[in-house]
C-alpha atoms as a PDB file:
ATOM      1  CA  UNK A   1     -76.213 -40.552 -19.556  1.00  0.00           C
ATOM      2  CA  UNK A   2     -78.302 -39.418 -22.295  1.00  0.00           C
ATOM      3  CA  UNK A   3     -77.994 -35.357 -23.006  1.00  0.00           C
ATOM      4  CA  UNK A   4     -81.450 -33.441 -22.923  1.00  0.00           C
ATOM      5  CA  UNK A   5     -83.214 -32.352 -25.889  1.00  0.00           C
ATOM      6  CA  UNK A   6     -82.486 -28.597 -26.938  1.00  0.00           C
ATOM      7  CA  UNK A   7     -84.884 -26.512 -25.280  1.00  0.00           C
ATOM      8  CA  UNK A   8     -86.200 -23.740 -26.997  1.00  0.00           C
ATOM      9  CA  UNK A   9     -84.875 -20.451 -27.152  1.00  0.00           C
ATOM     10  CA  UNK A  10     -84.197 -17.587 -28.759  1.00  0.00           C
ATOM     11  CA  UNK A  11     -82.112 -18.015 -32.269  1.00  0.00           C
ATOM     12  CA  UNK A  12     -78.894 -16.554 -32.982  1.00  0.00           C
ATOM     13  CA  UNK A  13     -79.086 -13.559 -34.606  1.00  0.00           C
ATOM     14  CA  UNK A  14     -76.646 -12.625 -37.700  1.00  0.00           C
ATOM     15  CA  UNK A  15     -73.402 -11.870 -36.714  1.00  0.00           C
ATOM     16  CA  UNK A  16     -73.772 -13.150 -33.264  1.00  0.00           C
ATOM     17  CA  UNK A  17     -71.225 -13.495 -30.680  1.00  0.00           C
ATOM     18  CA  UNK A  18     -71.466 -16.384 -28.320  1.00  0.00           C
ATOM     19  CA  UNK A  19     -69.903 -15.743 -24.819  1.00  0.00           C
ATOM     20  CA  UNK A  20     -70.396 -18.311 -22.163  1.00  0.00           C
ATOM     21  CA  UNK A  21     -69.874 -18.920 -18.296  1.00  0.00           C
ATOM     22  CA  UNK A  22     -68.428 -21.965 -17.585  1.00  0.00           C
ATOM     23  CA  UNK A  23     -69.373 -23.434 -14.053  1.00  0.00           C
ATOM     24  CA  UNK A  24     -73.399 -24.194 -13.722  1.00  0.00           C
ATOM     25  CA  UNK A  25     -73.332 -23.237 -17.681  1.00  0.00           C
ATOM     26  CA  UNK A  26     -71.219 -25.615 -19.246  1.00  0.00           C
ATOM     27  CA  UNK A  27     -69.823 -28.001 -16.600  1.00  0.00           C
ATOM     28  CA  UNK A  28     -72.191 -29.036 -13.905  1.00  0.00           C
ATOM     29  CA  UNK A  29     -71.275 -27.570 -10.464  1.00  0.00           C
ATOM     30  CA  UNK A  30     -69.150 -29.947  -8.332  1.00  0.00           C
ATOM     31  CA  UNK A  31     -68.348 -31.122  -4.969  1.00  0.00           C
ATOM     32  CA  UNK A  32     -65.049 -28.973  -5.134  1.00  0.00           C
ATOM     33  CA  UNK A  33     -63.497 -26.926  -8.063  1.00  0.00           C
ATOM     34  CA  UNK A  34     -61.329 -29.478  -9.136  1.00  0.00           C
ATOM     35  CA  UNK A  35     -63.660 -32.085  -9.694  1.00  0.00           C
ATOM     36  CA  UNK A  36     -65.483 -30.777 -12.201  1.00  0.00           C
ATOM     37  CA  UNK A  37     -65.645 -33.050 -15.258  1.00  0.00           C
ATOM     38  CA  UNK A  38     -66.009 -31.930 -18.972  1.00  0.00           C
ATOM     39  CA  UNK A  39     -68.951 -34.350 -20.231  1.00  0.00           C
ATOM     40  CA  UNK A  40     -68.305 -35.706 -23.476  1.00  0.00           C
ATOM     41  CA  UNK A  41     -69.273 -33.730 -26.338  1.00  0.00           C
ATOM     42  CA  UNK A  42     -69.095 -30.409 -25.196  1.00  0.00           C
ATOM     43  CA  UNK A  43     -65.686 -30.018 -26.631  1.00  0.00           C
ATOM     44  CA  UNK A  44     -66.796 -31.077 -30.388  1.00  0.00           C
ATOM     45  CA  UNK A  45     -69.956 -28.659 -29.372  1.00  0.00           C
ATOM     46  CA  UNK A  46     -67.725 -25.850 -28.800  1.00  0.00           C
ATOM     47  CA  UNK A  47     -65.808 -26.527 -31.408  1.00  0.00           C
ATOM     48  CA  UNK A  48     -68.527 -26.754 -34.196  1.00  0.00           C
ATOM     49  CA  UNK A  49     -70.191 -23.190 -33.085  1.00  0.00           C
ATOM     50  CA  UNK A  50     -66.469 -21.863 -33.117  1.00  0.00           C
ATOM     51  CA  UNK A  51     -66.513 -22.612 -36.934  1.00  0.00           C
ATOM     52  CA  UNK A  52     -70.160 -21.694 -38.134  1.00  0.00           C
ATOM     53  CA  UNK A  53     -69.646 -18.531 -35.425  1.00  0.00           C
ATOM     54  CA  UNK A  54     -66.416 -17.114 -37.392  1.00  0.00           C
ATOM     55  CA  UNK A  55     -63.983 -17.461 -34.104  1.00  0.00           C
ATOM     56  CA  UNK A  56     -66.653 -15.203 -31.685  1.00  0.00           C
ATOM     57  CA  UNK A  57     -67.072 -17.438 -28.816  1.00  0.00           C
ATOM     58  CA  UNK A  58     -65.629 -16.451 -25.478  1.00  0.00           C
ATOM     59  CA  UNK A  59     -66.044 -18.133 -22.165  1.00  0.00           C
ATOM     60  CA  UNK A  60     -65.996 -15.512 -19.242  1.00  0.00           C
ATOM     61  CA  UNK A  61     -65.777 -17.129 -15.813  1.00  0.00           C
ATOM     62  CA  UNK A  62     -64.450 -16.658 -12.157  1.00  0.00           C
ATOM     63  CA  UNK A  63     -61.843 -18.799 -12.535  1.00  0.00           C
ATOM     64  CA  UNK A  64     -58.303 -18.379 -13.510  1.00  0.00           C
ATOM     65  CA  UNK A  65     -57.788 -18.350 -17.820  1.00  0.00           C
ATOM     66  CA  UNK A  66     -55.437 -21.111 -17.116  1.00  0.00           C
ATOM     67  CA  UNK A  67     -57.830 -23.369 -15.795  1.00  0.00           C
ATOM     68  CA  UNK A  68     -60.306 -22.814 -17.971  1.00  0.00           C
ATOM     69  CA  UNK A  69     -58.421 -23.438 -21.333  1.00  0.00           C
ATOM     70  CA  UNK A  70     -57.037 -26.291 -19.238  1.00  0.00           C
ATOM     71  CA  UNK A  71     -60.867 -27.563 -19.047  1.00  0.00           C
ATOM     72  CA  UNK A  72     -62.281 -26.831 -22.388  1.00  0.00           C
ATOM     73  CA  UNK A  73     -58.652 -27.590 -24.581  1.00  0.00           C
ATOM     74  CA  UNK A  74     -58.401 -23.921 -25.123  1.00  0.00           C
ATOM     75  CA  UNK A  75     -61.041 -23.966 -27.788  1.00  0.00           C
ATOM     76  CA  UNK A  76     -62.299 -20.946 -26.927  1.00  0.00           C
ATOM     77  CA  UNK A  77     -61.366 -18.116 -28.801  1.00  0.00           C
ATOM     78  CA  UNK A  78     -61.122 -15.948 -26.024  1.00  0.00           C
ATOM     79  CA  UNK A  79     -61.131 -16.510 -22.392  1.00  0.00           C
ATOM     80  CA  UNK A  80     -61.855 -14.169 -19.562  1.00  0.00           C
ATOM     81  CA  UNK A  81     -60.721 -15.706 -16.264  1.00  0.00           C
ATOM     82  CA  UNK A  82     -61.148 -14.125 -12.423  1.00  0.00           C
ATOM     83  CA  UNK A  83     -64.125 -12.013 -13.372  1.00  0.00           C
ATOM     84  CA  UNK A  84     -61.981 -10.173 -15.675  1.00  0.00           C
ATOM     85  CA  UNK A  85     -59.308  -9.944 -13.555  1.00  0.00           C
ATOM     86  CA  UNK A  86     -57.478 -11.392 -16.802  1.00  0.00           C
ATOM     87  CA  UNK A  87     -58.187 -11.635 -20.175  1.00  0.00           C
ATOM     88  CA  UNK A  88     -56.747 -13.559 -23.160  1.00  0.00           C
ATOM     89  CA  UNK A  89     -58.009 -12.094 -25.938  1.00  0.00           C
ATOM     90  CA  UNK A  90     -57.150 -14.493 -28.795  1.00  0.00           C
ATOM     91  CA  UNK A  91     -55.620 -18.383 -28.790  1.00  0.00           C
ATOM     92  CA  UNK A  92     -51.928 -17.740 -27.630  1.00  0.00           C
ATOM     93  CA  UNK A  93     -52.463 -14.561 -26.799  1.00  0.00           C
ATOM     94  CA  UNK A  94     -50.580 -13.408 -23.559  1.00  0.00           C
ATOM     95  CA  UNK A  95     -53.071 -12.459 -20.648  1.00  0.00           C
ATOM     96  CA  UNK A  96     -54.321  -9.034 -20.078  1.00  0.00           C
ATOM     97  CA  UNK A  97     -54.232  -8.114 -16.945  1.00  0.00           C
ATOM     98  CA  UNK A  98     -56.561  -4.621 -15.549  1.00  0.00           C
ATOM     99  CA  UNK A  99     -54.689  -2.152 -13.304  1.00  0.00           C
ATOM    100  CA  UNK A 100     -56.219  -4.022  -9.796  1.00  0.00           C
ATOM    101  CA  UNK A 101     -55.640  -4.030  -6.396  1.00  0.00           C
ATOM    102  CA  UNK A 102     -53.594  -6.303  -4.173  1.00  0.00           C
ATOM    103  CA  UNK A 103     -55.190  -8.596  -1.728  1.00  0.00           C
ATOM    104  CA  UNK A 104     -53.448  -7.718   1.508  1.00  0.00           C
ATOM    105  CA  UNK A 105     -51.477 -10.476   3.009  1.00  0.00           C
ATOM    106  CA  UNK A 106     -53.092 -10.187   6.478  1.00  0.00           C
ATOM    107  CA  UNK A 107     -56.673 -10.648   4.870  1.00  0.00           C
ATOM    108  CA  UNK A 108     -55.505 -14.004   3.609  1.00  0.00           C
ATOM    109  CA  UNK A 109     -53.863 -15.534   6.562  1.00  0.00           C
ATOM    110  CA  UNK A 110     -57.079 -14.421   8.154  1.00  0.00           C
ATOM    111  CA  UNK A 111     -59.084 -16.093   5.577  1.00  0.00           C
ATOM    112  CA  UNK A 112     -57.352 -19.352   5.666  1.00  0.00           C
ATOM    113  CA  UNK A 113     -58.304 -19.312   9.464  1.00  0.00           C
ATOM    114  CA  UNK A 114     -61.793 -18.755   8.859  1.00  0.00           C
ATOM    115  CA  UNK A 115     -61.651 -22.185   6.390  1.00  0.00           C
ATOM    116  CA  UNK A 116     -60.341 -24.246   9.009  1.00  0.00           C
ATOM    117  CA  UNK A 117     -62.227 -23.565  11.831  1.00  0.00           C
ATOM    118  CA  UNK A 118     -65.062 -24.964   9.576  1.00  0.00           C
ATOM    119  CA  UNK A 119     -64.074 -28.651   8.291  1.00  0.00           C
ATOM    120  CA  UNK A 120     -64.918 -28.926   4.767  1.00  0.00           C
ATOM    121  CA  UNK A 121     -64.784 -25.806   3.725  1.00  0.00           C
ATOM    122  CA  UNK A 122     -62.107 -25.014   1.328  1.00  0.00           C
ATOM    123  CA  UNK A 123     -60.198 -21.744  -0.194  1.00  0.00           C
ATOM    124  CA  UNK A 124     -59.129 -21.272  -3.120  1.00  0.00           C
ATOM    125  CA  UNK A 125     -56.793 -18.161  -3.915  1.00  0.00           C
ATOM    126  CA  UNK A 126     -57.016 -16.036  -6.869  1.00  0.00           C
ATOM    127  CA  UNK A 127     -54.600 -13.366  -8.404  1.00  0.00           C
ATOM    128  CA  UNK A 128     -56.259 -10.410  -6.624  1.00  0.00           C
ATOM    129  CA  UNK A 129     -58.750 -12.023  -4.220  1.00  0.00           C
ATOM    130  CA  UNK A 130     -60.035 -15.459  -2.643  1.00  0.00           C
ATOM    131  CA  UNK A 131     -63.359 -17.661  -2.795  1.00  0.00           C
ATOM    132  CA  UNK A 132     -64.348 -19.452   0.449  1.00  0.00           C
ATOM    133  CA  UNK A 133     -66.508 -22.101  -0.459  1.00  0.00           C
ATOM    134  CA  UNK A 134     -68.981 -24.565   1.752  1.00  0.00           C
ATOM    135  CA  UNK A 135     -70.419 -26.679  -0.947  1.00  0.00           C
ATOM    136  CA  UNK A 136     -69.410 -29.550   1.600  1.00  0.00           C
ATOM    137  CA  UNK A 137     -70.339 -27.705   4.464  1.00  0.00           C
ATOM    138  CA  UNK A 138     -73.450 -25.884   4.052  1.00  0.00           C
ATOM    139  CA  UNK A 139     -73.814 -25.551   7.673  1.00  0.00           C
ATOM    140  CA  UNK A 140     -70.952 -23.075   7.343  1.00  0.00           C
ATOM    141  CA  UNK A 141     -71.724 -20.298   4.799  1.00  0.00           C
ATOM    142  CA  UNK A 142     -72.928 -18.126   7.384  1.00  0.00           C
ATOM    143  CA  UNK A 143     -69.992 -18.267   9.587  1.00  0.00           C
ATOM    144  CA  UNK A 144     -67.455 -17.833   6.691  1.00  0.00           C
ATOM    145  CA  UNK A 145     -69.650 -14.559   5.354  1.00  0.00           C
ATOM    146  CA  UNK A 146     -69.405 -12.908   8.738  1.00  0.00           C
ATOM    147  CA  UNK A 147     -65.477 -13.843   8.177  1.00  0.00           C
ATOM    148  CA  UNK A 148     -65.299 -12.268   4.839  1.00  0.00           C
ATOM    149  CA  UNK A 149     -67.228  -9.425   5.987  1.00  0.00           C
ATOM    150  CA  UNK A 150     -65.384  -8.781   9.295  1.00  0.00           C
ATOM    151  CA  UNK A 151     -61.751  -8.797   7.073  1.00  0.00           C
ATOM    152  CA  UNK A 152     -63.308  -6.286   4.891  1.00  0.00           C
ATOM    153  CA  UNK A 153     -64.218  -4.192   7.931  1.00  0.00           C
ATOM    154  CA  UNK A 154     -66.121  -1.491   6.001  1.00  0.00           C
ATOM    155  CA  UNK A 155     -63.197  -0.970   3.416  1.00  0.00           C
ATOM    156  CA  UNK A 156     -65.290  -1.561   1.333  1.00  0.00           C
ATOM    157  CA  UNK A 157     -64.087   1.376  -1.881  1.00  0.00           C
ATOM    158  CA  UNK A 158     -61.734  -0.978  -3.182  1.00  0.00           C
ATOM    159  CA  UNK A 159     -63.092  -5.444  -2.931  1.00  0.00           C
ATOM    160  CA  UNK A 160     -65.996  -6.320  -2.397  1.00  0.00           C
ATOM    161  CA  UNK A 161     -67.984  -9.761  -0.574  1.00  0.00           C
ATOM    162  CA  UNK A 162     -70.201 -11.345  -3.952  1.00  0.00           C
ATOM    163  CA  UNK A 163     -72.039 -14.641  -3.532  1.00  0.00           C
ATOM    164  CA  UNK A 164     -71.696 -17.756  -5.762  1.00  0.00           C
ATOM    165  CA  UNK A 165     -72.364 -21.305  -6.170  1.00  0.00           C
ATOM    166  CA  UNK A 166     -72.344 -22.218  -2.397  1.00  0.00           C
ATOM    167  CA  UNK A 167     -69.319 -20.004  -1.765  1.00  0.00           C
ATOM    168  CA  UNK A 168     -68.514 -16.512  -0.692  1.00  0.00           C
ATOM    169  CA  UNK A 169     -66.063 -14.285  -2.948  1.00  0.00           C
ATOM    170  CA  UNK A 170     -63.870 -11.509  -2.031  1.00  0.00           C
ATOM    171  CA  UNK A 171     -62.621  -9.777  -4.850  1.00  0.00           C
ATOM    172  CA  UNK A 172     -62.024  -6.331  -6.473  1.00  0.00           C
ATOM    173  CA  UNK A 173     -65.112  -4.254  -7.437  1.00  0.00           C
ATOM    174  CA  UNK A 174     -63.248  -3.171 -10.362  1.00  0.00           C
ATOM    175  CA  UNK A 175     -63.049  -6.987 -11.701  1.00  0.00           C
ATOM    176  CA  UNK A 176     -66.686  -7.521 -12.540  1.00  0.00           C
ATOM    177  CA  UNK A 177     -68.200  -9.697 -15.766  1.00  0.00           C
ATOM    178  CA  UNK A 178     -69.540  -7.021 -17.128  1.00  0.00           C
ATOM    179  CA  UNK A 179     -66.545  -5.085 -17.633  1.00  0.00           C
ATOM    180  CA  UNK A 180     -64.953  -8.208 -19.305  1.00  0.00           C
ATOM    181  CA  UNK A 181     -67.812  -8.442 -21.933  1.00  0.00           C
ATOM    182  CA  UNK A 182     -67.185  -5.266 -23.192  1.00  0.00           C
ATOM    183  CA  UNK A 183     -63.221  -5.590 -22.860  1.00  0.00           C
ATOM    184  CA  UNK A 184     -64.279  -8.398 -25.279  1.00  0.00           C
ATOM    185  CA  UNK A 185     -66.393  -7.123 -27.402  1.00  0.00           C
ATOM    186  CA  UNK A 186     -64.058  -4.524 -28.268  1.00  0.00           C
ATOM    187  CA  UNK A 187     -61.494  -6.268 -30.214  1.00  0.00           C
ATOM    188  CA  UNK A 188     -62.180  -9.265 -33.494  1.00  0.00           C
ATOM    189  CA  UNK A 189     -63.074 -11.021 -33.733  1.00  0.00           C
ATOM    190  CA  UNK A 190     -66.043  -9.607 -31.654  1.00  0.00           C
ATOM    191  CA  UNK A 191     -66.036  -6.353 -31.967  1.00  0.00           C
ATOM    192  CA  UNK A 192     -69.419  -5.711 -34.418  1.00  0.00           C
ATOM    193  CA  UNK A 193     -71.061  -8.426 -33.511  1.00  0.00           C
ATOM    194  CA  UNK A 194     -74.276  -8.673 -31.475  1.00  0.00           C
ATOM    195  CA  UNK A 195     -73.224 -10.486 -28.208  1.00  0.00           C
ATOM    196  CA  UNK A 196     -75.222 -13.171 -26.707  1.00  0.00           C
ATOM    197  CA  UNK A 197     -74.400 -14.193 -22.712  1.00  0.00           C
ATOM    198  CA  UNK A 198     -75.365 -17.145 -21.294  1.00  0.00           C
ATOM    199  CA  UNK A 199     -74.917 -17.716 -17.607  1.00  0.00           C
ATOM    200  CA  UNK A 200     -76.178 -19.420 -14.271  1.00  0.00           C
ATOM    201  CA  UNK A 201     -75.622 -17.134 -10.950  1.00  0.00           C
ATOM    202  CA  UNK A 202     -75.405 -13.761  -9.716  1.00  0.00           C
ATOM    203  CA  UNK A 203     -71.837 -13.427 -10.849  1.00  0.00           C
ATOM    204  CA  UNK A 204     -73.254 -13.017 -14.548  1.00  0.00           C
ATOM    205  CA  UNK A 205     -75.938 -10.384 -13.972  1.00  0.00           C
ATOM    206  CA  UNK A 206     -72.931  -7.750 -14.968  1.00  0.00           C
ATOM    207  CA  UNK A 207     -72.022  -9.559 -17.609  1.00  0.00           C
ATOM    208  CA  UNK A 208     -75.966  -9.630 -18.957  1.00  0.00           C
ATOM    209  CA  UNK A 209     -76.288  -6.359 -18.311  1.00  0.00           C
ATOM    210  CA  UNK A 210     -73.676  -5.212 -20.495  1.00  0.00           C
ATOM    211  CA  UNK A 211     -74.533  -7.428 -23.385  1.00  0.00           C
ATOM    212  CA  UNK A 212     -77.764  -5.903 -23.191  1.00  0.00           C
ATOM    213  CA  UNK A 213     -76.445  -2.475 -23.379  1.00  0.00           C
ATOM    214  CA  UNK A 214     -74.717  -3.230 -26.360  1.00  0.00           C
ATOM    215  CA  UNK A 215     -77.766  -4.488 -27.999  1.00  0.00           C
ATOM    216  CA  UNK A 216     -77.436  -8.357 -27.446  1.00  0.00           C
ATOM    217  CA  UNK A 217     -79.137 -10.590 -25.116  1.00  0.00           C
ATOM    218  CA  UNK A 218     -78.626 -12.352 -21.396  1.00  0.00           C
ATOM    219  CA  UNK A 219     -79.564 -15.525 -21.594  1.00  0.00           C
ATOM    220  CA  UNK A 220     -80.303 -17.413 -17.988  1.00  0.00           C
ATOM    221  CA  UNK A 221     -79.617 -20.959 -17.592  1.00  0.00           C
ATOM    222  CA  UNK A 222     -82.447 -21.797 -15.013  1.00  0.00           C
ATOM    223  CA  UNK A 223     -85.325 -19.439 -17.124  1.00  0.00           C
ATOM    224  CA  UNK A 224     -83.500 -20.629 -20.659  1.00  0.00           C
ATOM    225  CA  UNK A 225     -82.540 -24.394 -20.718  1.00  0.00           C
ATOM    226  CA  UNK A 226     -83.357 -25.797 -17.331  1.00  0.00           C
ATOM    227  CA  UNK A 227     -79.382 -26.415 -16.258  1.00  0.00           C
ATOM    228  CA  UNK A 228     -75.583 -26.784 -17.882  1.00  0.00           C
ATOM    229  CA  UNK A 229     -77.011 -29.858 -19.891  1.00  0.00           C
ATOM    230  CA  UNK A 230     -79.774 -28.143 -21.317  1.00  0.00           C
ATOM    231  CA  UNK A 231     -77.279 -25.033 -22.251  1.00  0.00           C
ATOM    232  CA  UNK A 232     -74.718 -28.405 -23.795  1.00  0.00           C
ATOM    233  CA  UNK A 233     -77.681 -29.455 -25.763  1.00  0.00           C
ATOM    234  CA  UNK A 234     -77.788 -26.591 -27.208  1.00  0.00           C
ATOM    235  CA  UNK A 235     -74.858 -25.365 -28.369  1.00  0.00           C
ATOM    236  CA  UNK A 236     -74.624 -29.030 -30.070  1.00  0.00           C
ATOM    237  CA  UNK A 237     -78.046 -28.239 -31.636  1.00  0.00           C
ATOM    238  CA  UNK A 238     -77.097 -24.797 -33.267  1.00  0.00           C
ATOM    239  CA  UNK A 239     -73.578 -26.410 -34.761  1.00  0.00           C
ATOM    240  CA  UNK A 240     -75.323 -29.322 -36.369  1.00  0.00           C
ATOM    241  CA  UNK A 241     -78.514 -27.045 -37.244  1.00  0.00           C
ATOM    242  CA  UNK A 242     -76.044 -24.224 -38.898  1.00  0.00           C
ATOM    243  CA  UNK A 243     -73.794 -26.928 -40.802  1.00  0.00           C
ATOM    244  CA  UNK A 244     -76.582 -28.325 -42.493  1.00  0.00           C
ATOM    245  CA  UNK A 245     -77.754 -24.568 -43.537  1.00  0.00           C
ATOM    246  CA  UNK A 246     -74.302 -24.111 -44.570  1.00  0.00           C
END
């Protein structure tokens, strides 16, 4: 299948930083989170903006760090995983990990109730909260919000219920995008540069936010490039475009 023509948006300006979601922004959003499939070229993209870019592209998603370097062959130079739950910083690097709060054990066993009284819906566990999702089930999101909400049960100072790609999160409201741009922005080889974010859903608004705040821009897929093959385009566009400037 034949990649879109780069769309047109705003250009790069000097010493940008590139940081990127990955789901719905690079990889097109899947039946399940483990079928997701990289589409070829992305990794040569990645890799050619890495270079004219001078290392400052980070990928910030909701998913662990290990499955996204997994994914994209750990070529970028910094990964925030679980909405900044962890961070690595640089290629090697060992994770950085926020002072968070434990997901109680009884909120679990109650969530993996809620997923099987609804057939298709899946969870998937993270290091400090869980994601309920119904892509195969729409029928079901309501059901498994009220869940979420009812485990919460108006303890609400600590996690929080945030909505996503067909799916319902609870996590900590101290483990937000946002927070992980500027944990990244703070150290090289970032820190000075003007950071760019591109994502898809609601779970970036923080992160756009704070790139704005720091004098950069949020970049939206839908408003931007269309979808995650527009955003692919792209990024393939600007390393071929700044190689031949070069």
């Amino acid at each position: 299948m034949t990649e879109p023509s780069a769309p047109s948006t705003p250009e790069l300006p000097a010493r940008a930083a590139l940081l990127l979601d990955l789901d719905g922004t690079l990889l097109d959003i899947a039946p399940t989170p483990a079928s997701v499939v990289v589409p070829p070229g992305l990794l040569a993209a990645l890799k050619a903006v890495r270079a004219v870019l001078n290392d400052a592209v980070a990928v910030i998603s909701g998913r662990p760090v290990e499955q996204v370097d997994a994914l994209l062959d750990g070529l970028p130079y910094a990964v925030a995983g679980e909405h900044g739950g962890a961070i690595r910083h640089a290629p090697g690097a060992p994770l950085e990990r926020p002072d968070l709060p434990e997901l109680p054990a009884d909120w679990l066993a109650r969530a993996e109730r809620a997923a099987a009284a609804q057939p298709g819906a899946l969870l998937e566990r993270k290091q400090h909260g869980l994601v309920l999702h119904y892509r195969l089930c729409p029928e079901a999101g309501p059901a498994l919000r009220q869940a979420l909400r009812e485990i919460l049960n108006d303890d609400d100072a600590l996690f929080t219920v945030m909505s996503a790609h067909m799916a319902w999160e609870l996590k900590p409201r101290a483990a937000d995008k946002g927070r992980a741009v500027n944990r990244v922005m703070a150290r090289p080889p970032f820190v000075g540069r003007v950071p760019i974010y591109v994502g898809d859903d609601v779970t970036d608004e923080d992160a756009i936010d704070a790139a704005c705040a720091l004098g950069g821009i949020g970049l939206r897929v839908a408003d931007s490039f269309g979808d995650a093959a527009g955003v692919r385009a792209w990024l393939q566009a600007l390393g071929q475009q700044r190689r031949r400037a070069g």
